[in-house]
Protein backbone atom coordinates (compact mmCIF):
# COMPACT_ATOMS: atom_id res chain seq x y z
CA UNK A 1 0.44 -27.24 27.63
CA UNK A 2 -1.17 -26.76 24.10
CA UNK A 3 -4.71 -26.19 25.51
CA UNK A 4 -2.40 -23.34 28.00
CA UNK A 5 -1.19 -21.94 25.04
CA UNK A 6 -4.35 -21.83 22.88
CA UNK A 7 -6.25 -20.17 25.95
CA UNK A 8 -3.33 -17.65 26.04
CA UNK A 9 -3.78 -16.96 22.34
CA UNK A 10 -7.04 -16.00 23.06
CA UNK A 11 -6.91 -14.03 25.77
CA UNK A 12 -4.38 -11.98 23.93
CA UNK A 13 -6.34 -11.85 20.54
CA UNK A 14 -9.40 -10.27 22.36
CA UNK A 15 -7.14 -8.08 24.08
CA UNK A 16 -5.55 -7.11 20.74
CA UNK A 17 -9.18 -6.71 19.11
CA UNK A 18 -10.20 -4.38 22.03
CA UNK A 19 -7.06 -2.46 22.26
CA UNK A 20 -8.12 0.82 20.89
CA UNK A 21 -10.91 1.01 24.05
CA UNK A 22 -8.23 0.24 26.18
CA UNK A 23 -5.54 2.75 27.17
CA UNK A 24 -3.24 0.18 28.86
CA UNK A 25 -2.05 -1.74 26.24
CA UNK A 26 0.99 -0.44 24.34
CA UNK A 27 0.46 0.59 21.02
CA UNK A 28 3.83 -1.66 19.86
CA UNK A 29 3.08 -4.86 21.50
CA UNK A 30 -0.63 -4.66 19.45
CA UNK A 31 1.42 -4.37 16.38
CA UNK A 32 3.63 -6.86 17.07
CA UNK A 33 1.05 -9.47 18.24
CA UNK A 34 -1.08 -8.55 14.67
CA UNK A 35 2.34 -8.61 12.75
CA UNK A 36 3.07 -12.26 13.97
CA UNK A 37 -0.21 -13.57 13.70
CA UNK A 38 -0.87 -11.87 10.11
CA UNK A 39 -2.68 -14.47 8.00
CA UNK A 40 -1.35 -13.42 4.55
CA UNK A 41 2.40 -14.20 5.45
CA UNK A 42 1.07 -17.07 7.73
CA UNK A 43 2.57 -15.56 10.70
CA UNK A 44 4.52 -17.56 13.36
CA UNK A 45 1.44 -17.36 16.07
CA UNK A 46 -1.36 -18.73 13.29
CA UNK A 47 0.73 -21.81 12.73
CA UNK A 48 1.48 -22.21 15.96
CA UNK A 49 -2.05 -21.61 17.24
CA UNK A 50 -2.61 -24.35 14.17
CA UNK A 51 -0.29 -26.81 16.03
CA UNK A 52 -1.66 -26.51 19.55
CA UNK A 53 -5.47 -27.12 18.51
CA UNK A 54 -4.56 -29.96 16.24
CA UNK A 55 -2.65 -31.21 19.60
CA UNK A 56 -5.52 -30.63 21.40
CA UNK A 57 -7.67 -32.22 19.07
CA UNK A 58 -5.42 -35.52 18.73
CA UNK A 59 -5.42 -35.95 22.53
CA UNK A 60 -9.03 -35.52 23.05
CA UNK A 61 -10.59 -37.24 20.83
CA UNK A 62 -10.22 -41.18 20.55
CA UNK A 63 -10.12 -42.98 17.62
CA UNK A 64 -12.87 -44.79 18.39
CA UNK A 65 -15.05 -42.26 19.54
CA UNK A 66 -18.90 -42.83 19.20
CA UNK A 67 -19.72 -39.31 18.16
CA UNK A 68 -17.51 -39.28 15.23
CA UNK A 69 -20.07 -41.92 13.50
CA UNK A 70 -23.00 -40.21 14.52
CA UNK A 71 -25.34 -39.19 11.88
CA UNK A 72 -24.55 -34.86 12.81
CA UNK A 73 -20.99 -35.80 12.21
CA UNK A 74 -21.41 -37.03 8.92
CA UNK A 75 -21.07 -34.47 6.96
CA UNK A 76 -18.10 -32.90 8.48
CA UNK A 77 -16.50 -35.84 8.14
CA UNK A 78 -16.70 -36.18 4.70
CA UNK A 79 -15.52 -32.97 4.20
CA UNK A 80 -12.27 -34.12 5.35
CA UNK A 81 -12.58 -37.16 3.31
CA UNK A 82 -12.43 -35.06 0.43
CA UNK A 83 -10.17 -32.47 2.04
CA UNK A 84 -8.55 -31.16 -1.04
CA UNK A 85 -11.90 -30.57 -3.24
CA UNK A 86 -13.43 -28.57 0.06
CA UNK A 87 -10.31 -26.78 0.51
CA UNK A 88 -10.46 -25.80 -3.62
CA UNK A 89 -14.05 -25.18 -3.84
CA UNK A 90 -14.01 -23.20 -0.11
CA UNK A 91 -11.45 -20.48 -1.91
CA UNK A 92 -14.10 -19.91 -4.69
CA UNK A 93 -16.57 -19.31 -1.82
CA UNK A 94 -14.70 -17.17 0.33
CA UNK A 95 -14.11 -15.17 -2.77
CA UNK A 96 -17.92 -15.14 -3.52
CA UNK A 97 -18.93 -15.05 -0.14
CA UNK A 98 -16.37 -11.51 0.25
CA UNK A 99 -18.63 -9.98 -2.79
CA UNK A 100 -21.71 -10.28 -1.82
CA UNK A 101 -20.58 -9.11 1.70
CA UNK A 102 -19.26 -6.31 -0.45
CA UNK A 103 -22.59 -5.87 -2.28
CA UNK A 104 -24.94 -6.41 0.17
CA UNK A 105 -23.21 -5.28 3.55
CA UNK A 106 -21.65 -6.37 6.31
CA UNK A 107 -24.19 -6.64 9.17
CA UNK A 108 -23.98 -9.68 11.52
CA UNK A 109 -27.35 -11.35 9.40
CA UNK A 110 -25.73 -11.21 6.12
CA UNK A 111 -22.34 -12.11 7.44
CA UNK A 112 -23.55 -15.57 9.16
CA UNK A 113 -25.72 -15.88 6.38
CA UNK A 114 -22.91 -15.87 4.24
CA UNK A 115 -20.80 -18.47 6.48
CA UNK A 116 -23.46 -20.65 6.95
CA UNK A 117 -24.64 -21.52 3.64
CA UNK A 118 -20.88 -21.39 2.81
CA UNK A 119 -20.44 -24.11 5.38
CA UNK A 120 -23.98 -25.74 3.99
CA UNK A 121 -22.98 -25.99 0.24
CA UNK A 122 -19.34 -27.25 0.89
CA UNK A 123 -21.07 -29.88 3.11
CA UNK A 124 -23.52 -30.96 0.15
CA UNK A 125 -20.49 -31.39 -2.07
CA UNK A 126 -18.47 -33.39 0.54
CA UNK A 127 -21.64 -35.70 0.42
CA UNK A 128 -22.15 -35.59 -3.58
CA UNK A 129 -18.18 -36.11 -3.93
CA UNK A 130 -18.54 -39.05 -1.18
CA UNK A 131 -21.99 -40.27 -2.90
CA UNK A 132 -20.21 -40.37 -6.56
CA UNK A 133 -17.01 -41.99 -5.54
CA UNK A 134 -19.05 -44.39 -3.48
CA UNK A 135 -20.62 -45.58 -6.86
CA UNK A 136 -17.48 -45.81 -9.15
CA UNK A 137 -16.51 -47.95 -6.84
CA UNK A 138 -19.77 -50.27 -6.76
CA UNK A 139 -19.67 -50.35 -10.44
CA UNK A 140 -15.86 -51.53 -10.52
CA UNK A 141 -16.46 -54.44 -8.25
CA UNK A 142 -19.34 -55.25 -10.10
CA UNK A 143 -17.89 -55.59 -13.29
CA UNK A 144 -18.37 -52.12 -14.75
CA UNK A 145 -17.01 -50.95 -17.93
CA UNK A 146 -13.01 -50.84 -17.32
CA UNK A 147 -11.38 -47.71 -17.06
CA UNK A 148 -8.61 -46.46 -19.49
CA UNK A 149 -5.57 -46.71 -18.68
CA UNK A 150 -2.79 -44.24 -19.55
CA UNK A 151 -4.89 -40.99 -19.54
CA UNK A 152 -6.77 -41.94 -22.64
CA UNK A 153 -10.73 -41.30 -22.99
């Protein structure tokens, strides 16, 4: 049903996106279908949209699945180890990413340049964030200097 409603969505976002090139699409239901999936206001289809793909996702993928440890993986992984960091450091991005769009133009180049070495740098922090934790830890269980306690230091 969720993978139903996600194709749906699709089919219906295209159709949105192309509407001016099409006559048959009334001009109300376009601005009711971008009114409901606005992303400022989170509109009621983006969350639901949301919803169905992390359905999809949960009943797709095992647990246990191979691929998820494979060495391609990695890094997207750890960016949802360190969800909240990503999430921080991805609006500072965005926002740089937007000017140099801004400065430099929007053509499809500079656009995917712009997404993938957004994508690229928040994947080299996941694995700095994921390297430096990794060795707080080794240094605690090796009898490291003891942290304060009580926000002091």
């Amino acid at each position: 049903m969720s993978a139903a409603f996600l194709a749906l969505c699709i089919a219906g976002k295209q159709l949105v996106t192309f509407a001016d090139n099409l006559t048959v699409v009334p001009r109300g239901f376009v601005d009711l279908i971008w009114e409901m999936s606005h992303k400022t206001d989170l509109g009621p289809l983006r969350l639901l949209c949301f919803l169905a793909l992390a359905h999809v996702a949960v009943v797709m993928v095992p647990e246990d699945a191979g691929w998820l440890r494979s060495r391609w993986v990695g890094p997207v992984v750890r960016c949802g180890q360190h969800s909240l960091e990503i999430f921080c450091i991805g609006i500072f991005l965005s926002v740089a990413g937007h000017a140099l769009l801004v400065e430099y133009g929007y053509g499809v180049a500079m656009e995917a340049m712009v997404s993938f070495g957004g994508c690229g740098v928040l994947m080299l922090i996941a694995g700095f964030l994921g390297w430096s934790k990794g060795r707080e830890r080794a240094s605690r269980g090796r009898g490291g200097p003891p942290r304060p306690a009580g926000g002091e230091g």
